[in-house]
C-alpha atoms as a PDB file:
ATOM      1  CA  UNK A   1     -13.686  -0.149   0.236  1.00  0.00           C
ATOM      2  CA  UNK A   2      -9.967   0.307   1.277  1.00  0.00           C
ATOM      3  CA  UNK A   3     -10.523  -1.582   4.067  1.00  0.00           C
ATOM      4  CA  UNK A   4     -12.127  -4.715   1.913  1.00  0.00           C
ATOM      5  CA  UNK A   5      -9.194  -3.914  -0.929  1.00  0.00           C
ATOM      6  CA  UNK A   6      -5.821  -3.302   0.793  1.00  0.00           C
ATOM      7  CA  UNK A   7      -5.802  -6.776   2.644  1.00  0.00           C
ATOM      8  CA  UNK A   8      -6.097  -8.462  -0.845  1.00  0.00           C
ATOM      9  CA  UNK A   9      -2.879  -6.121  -1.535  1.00  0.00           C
ATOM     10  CA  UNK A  10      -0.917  -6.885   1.758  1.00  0.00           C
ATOM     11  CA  UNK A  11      -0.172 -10.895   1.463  1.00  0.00           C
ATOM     12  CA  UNK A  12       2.523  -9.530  -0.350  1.00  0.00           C
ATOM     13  CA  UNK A  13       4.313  -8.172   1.996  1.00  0.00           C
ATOM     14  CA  UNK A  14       2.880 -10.962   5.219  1.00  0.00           C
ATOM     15  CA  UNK A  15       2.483 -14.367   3.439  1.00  0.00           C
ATOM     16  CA  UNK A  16       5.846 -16.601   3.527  1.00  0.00           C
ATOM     17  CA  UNK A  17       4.681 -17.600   0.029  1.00  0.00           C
ATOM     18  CA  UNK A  18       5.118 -14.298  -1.460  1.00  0.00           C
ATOM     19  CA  UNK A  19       8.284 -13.968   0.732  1.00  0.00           C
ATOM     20  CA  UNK A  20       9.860 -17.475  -0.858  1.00  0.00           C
ATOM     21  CA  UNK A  21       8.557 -16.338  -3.917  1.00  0.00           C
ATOM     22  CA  UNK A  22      10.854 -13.199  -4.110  1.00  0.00           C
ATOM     23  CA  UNK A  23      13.687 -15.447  -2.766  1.00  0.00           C
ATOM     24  CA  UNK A  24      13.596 -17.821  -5.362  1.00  0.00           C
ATOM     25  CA  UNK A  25      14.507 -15.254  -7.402  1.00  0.00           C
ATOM     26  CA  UNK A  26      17.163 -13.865  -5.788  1.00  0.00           C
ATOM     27  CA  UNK A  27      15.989 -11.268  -3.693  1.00  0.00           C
ATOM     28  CA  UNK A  28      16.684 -12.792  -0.236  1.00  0.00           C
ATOM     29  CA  UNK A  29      16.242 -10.388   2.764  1.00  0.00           C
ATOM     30  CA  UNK A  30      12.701  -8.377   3.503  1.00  0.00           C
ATOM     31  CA  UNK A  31      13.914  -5.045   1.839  1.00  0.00           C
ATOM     32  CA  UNK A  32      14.835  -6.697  -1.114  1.00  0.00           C
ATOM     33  CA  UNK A  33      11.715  -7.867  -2.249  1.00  0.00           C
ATOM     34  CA  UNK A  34       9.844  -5.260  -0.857  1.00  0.00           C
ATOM     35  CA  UNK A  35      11.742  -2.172  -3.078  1.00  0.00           C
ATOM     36  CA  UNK A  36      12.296  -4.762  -5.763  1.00  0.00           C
ATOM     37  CA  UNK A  37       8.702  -6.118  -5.856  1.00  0.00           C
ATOM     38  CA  UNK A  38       6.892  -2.490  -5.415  1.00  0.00           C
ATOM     39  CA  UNK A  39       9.159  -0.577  -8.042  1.00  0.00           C
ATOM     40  CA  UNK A  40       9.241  -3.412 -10.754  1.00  0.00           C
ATOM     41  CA  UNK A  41       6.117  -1.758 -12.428  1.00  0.00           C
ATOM     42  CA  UNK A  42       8.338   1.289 -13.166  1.00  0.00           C
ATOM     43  CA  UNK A  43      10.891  -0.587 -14.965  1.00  0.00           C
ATOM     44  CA  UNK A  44      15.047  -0.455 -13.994  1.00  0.00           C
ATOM     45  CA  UNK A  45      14.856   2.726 -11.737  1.00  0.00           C
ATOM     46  CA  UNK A  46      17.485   4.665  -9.565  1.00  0.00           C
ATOM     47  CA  UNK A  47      16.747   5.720  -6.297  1.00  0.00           C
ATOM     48  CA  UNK A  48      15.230   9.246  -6.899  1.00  0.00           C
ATOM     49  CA  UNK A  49      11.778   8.200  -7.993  1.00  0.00           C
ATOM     50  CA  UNK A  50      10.954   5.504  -5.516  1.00  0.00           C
ATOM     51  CA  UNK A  51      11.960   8.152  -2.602  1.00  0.00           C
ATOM     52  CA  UNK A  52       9.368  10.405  -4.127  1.00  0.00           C
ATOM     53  CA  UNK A  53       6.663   7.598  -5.181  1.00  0.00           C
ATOM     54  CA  UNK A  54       7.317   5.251  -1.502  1.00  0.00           C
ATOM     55  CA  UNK A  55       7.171   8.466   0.710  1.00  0.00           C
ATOM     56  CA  UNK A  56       7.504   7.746   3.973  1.00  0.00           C
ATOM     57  CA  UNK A  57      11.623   6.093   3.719  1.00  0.00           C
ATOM     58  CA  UNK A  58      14.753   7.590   4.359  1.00  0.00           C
ATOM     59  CA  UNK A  59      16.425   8.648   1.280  1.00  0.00           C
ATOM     60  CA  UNK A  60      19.978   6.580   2.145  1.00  0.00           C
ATOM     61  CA  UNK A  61      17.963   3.302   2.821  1.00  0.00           C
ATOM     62  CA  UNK A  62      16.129   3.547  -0.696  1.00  0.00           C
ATOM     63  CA  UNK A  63      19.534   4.087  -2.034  1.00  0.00           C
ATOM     64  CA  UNK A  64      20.852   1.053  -0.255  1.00  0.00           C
ATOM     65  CA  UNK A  65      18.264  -0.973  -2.265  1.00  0.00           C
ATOM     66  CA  UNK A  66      18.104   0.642  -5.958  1.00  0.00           C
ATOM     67  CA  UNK A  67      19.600  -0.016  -8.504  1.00  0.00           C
ATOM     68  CA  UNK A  68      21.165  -2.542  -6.833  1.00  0.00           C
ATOM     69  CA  UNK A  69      18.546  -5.396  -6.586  1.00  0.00           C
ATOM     70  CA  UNK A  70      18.432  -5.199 -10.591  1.00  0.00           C
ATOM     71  CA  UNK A  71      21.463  -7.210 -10.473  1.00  0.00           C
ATOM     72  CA  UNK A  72      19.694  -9.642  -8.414  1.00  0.00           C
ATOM     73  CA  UNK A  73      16.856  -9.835 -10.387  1.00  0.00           C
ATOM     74  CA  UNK A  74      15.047  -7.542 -13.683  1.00  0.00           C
ATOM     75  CA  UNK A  75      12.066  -5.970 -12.878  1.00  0.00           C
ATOM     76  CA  UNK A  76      10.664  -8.559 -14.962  1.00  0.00           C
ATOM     77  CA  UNK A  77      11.681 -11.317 -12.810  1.00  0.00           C
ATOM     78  CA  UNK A  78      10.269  -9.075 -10.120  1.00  0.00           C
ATOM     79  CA  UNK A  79       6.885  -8.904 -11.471  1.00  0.00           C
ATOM     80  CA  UNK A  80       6.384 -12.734 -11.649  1.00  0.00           C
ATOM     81  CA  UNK A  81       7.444 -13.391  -8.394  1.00  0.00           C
ATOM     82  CA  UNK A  82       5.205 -10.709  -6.742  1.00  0.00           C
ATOM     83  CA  UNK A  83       2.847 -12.285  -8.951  1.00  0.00           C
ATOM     84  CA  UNK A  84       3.153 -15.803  -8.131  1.00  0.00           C
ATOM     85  CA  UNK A  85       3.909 -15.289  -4.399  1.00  0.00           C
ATOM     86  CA  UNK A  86       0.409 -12.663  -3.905  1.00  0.00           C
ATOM     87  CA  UNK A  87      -1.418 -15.862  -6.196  1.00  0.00           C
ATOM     88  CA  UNK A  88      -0.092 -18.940  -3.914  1.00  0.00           C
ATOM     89  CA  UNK A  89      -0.852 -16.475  -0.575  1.00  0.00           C
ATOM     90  CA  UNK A  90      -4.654 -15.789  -1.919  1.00  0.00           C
ATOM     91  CA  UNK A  91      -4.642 -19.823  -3.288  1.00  0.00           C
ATOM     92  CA  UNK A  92      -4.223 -21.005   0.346  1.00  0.00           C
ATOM     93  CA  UNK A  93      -6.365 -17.903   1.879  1.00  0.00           C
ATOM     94  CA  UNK A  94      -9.712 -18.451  -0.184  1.00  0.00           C
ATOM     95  CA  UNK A  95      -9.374 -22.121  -0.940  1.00  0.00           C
ATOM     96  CA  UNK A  96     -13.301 -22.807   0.168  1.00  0.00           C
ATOM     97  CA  UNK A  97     -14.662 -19.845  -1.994  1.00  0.00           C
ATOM     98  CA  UNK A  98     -16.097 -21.240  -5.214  1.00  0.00           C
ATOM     99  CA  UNK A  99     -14.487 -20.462  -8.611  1.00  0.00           C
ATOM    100  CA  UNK A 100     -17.370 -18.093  -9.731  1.00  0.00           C
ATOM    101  CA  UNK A 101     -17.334 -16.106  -6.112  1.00  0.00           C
ATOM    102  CA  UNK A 102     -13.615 -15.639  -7.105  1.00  0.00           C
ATOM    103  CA  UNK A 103     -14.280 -14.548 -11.056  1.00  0.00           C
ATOM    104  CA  UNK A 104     -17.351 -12.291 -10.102  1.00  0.00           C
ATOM    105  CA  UNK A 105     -15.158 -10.397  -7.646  1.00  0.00           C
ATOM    106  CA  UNK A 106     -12.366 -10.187 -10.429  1.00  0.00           C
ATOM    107  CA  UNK A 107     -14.668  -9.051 -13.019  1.00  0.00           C
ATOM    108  CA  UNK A 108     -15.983  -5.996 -10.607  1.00  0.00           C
ATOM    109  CA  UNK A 109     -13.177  -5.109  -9.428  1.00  0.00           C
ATOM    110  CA  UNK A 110     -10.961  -5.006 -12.483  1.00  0.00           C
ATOM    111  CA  UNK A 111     -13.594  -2.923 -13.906  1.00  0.00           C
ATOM    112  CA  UNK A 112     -13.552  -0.466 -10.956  1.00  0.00           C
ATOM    113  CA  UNK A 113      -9.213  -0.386 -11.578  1.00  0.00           C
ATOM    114  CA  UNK A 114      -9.988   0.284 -15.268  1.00  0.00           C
ATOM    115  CA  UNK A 115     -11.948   3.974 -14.164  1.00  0.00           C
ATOM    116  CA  UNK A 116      -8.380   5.097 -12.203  1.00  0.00           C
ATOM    117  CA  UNK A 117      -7.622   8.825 -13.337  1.00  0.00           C
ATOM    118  CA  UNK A 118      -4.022   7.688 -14.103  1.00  0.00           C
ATOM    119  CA  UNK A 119      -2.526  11.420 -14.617  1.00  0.00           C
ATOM    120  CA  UNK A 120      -0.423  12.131 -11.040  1.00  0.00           C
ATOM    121  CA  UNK A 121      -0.489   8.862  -9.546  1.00  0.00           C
ATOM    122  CA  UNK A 122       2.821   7.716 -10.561  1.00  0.00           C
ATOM    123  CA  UNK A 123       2.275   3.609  -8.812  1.00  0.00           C
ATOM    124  CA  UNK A 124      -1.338   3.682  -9.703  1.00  0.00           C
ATOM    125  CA  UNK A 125      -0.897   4.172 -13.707  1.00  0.00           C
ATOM    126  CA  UNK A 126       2.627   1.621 -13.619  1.00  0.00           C
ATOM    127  CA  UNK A 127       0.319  -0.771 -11.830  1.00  0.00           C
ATOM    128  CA  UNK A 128      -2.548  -0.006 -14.349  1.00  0.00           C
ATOM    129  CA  UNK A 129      -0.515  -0.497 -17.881  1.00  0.00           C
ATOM    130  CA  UNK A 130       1.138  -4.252 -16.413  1.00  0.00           C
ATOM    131  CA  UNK A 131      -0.959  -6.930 -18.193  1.00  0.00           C
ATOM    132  CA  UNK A 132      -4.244  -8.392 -17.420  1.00  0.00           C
ATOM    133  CA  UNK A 133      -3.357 -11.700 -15.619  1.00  0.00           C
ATOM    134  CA  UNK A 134      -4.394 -15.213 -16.545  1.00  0.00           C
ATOM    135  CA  UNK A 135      -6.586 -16.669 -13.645  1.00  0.00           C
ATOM    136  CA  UNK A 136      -9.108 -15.016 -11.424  1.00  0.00           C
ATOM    137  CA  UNK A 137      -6.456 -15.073  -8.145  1.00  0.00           C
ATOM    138  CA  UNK A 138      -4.280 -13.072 -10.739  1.00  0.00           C
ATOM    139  CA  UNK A 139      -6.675 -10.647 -11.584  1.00  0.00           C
ATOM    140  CA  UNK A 140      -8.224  -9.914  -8.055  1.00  0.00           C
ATOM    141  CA  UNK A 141      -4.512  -9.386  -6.759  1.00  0.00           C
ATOM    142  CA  UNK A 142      -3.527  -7.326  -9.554  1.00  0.00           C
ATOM    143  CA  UNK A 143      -6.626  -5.025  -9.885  1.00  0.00           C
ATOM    144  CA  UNK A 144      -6.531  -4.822  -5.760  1.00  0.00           C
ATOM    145  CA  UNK A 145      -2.826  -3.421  -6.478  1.00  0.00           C
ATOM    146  CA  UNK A 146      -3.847  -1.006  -8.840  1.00  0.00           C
ATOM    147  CA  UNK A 147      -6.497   0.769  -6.732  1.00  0.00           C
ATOM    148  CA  UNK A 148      -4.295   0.469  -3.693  1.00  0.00           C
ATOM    149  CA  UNK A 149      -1.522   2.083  -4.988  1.00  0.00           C
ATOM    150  CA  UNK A 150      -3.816   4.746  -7.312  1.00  0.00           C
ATOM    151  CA  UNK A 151      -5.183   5.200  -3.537  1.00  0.00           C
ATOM    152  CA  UNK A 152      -1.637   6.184  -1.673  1.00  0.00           C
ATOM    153  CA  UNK A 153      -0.315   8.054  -4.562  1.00  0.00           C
ATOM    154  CA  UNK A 154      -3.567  10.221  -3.898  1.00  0.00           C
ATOM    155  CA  UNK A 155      -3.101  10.182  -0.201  1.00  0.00           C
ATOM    156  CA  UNK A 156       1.070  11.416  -0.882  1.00  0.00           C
ATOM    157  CA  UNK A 157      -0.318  14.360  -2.928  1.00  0.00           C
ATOM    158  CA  UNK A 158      -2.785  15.322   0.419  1.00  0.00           C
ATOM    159  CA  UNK A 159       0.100  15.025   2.793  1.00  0.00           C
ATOM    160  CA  UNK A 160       2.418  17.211   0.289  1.00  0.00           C
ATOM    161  CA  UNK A 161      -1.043  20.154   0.155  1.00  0.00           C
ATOM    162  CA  UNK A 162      -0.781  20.051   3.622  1.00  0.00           C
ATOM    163  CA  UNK A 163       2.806  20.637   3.898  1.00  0.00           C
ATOM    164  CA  UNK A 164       3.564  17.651   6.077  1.00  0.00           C
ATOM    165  CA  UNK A 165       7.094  15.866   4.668  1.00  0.00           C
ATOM    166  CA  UNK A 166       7.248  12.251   5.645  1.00  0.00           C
ATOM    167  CA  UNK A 167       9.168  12.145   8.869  1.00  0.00           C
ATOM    168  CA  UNK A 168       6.359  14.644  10.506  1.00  0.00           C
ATOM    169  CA  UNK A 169       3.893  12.114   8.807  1.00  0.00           C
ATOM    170  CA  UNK A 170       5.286   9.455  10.805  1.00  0.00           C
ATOM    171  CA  UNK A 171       5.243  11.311  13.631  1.00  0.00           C
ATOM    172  CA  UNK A 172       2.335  12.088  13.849  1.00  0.00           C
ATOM    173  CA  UNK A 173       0.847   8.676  12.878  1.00  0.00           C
ATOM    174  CA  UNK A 174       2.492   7.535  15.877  1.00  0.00           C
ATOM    175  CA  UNK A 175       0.771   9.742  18.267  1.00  0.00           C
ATOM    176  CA  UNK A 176      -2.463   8.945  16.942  1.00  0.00           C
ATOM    177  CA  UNK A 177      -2.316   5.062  16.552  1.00  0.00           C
ATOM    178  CA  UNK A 178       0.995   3.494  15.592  1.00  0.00           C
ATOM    179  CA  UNK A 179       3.157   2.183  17.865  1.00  0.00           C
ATOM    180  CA  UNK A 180       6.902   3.573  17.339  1.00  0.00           C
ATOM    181  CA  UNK A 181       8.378   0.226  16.708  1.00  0.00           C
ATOM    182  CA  UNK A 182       5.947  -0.506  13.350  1.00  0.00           C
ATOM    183  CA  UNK A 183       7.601   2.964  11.820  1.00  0.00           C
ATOM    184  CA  UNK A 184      11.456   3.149  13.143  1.00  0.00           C
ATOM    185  CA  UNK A 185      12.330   0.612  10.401  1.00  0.00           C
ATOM    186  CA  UNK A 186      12.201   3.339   7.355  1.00  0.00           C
ATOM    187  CA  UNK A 187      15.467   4.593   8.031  1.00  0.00           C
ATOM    188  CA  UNK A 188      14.847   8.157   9.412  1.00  0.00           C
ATOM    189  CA  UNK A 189      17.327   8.711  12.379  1.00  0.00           C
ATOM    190  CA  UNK A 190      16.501   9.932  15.731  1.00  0.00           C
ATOM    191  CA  UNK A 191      17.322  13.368  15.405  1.00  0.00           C
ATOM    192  CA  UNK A 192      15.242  12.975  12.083  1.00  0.00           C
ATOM    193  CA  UNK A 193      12.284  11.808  14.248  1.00  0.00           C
ATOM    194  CA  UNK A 194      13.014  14.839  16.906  1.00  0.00           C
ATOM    195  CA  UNK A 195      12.993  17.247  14.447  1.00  0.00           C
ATOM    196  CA  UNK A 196       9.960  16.336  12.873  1.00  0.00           C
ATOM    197  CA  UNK A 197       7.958  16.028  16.533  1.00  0.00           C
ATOM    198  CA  UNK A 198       9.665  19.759  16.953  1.00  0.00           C
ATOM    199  CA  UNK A 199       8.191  20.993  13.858  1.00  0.00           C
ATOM    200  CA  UNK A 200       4.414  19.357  14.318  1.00  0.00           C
ATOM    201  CA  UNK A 201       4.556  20.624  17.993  1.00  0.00           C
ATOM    202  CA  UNK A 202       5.716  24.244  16.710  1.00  0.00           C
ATOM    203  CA  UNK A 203       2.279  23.896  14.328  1.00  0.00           C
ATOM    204  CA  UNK A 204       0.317  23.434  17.126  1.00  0.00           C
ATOM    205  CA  UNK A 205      -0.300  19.525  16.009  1.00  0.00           C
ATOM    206  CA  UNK A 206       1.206  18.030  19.583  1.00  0.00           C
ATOM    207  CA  UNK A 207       0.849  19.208  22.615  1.00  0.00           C
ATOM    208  CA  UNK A 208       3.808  19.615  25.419  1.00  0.00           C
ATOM    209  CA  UNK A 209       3.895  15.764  25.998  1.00  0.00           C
ATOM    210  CA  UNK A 210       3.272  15.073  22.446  1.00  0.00           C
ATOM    211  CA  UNK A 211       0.176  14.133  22.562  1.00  0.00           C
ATOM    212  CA  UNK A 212      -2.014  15.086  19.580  1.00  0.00           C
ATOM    213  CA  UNK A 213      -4.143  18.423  19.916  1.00  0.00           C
ATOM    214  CA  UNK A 214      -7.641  18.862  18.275  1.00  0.00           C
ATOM    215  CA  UNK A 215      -6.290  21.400  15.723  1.00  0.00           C
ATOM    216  CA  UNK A 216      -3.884  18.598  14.480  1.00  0.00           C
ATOM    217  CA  UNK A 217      -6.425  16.257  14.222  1.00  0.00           C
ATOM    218  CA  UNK A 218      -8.840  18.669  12.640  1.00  0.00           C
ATOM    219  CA  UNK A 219      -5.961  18.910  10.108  1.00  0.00           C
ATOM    220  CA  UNK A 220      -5.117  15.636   9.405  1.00  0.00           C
ATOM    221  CA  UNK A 221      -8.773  14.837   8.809  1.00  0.00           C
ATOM    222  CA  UNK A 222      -8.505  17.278   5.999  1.00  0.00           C
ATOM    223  CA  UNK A 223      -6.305  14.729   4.762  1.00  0.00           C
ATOM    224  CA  UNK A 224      -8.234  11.924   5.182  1.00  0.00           C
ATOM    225  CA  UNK A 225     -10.990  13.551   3.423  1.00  0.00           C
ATOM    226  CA  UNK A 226      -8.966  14.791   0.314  1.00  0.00           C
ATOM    227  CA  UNK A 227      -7.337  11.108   0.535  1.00  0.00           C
ATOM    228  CA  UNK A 228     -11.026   9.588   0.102  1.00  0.00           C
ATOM    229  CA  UNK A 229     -12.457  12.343  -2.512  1.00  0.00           C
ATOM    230  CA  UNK A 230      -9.203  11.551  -4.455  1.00  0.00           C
ATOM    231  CA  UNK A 231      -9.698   7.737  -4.502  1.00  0.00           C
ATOM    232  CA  UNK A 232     -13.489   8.312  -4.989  1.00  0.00           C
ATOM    233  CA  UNK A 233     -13.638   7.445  -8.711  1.00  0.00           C
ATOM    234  CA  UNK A 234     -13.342   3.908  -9.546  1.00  0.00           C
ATOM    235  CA  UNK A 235     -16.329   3.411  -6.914  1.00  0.00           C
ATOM    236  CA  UNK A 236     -18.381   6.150  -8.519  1.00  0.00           C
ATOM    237  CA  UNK A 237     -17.817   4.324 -12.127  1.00  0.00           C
ATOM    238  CA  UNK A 238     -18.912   1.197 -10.409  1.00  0.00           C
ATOM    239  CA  UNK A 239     -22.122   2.705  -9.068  1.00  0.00           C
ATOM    240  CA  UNK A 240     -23.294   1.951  -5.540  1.00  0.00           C
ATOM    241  CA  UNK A 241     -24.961  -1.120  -5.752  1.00  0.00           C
ATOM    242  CA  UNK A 242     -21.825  -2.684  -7.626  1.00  0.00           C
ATOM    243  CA  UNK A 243     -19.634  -1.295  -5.284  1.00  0.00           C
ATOM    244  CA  UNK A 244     -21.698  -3.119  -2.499  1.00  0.00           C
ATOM    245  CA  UNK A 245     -22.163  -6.255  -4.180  1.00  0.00           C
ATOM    246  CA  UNK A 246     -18.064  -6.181  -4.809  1.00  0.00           C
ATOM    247  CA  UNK A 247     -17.633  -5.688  -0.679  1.00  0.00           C
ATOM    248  CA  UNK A 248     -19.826  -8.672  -0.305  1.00  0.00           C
ATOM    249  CA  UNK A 249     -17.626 -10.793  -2.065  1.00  0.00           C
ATOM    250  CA  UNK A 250     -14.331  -9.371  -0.712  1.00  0.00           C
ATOM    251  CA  UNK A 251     -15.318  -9.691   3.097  1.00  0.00           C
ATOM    252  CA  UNK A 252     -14.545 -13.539   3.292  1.00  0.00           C
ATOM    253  CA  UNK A 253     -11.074 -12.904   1.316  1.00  0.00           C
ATOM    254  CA  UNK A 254     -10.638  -9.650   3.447  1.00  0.00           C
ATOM    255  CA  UNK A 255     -11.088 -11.837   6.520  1.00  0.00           C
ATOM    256  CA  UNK A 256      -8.600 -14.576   5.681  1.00  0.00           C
ATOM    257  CA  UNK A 257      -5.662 -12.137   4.437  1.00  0.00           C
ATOM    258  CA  UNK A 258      -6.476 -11.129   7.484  1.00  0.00           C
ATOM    259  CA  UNK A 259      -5.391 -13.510   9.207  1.00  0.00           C
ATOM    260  CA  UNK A 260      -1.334 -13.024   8.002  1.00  0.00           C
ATOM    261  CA  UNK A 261      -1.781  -9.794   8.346  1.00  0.00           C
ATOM    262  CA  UNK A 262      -0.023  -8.269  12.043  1.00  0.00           C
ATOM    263  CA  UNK A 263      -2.153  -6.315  13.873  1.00  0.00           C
ATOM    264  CA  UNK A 264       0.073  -2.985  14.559  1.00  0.00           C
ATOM    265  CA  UNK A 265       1.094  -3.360  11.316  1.00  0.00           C
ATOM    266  CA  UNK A 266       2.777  -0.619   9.735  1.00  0.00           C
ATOM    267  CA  UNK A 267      -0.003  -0.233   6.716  1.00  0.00           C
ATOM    268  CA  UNK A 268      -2.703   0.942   9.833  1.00  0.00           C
ATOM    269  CA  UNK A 269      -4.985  -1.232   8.170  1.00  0.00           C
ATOM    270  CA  UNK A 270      -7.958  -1.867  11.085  1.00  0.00           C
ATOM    271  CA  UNK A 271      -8.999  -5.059  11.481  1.00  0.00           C
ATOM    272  CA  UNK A 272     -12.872  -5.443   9.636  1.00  0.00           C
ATOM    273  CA  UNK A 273     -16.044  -4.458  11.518  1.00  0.00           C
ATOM    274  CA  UNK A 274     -18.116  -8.119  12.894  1.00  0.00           C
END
């Protein structure tokens, strides 16, 4: 389902409409929007919690962006433009899909956001108490935020179990299957990024050329798997023949976000099966 869900989530951060969206607001430049826009559900925040609830930045680039975009624009302001920019994205994305395809998908999958286990996911629960929206586009968007978010906030407290901080996480995403240029842009530096290969290579995760081994990706599946038993809930409230119904409907929207989406981008998100 995350791969049917996330895409619905990442026009956000892809589309030029949400981009213009955040810039008609004020909040000109990529980072900008992007702390502004993904914070706003916790209100006027510092720096501290967003290094905690984003992860995978550098603590001095988070602290280049908040609070300072709250003089540029309230969370508030924030909100709508996220809003209206993920709306206009999905508008142009699934104009051919009929009115009810698009309600019948909000319905289900609202209901699957409503069965989040808020306590410990810090982005899920923010994104859960923001109101319902208006229109269907609203709704889809809004509830696909919701479970994305209640979904990495899940996948943050695996990596933190495992004892892997977020530079090694990086790290090691790249020698799996991300290209170093998608992840250099978080801020780490590169004796940061050294360090961090040092540390998974003294674990026995990469091997002398740093290549991953087996017992590093034996290890980081045991992420993957907590990742997916912690996300498991809104799809076992929805039962499975809901929760396949819902992933009929989403695969034409999935397929057109697609579309904006980059290929190596830096969400990992792989491209839907034919």
């Amino acid at each position: 389902m995350w791969t049917h869900v996330e895409p619905l989530h990442a026009v956000t951060y892809f589309h030029p409409r949400a981009r213009a969206a955040y810039e008609a607001v004020g909040l000109r430049g990529y980072w900008r929007g992007y702390f502004a826009g993904r914070a706003a559900p916790l209100g006027p925040t510092d720096a501290a919690p967003v290094i905690a609830a984003f992860y995978t930045f550098a603590p001095p680039m988070v602290s280049r962006a908040l609070p300072a975009v709250w003089r540029l624009a309230t969370p508030q302001e924030a909100l709508r433009a996220r809003l209206t920019g993920a709306v206009q994205a999905l508008a142009e994305l699934t104009y051919e899909l009929p009115e009810t395809h698009l309600a019948e998908a909000a319905e289900l999958l609202e209901e699957a956001a409503g069965a989040i286990e808020p306590a410990g996911r810090v982005l899920g629960a923010a994104n859960a108490a923001l109101p319902r929206g208006e229109y269907p586009l609203a709704r889809l968007w809004q509830a696909a935020t919701t479970l994305r978010e209640h979904r990495g906030d899940g996948h943050i407290a695996a990596l933190v179990a495992a004892d892997l901080d977020p530079v090694e996480a990086l790290a090691w995403r790249v020698a799996v299957d991300q290209p170093l240029q998608n992840l250099l842009g978080r801020g780490w530096s590169e004796e940061q990024w050294h360090a961090a290969r040092s540390r998974l290579a003294e674990r026995g995760w990469l091997g002398p050329e740093g290549e991953a081994t087996e017992l590093g990706r034996a290890g980081f599946q045991a992420v993957e798997d907590a990742t997916d038993r912690a996300a498991a809930r809104p799809w076992r409230a929805l039962g499975p023949d809901r929760t396949d119904h819902l992933r009929e409907l989403l695969e034409p929207m999935a397929r057109a976000c697609h579309t904006v989406i980059p290929e190596n981008s830096p969400i990992g998100l792989p491209a839907l099966q034919s």
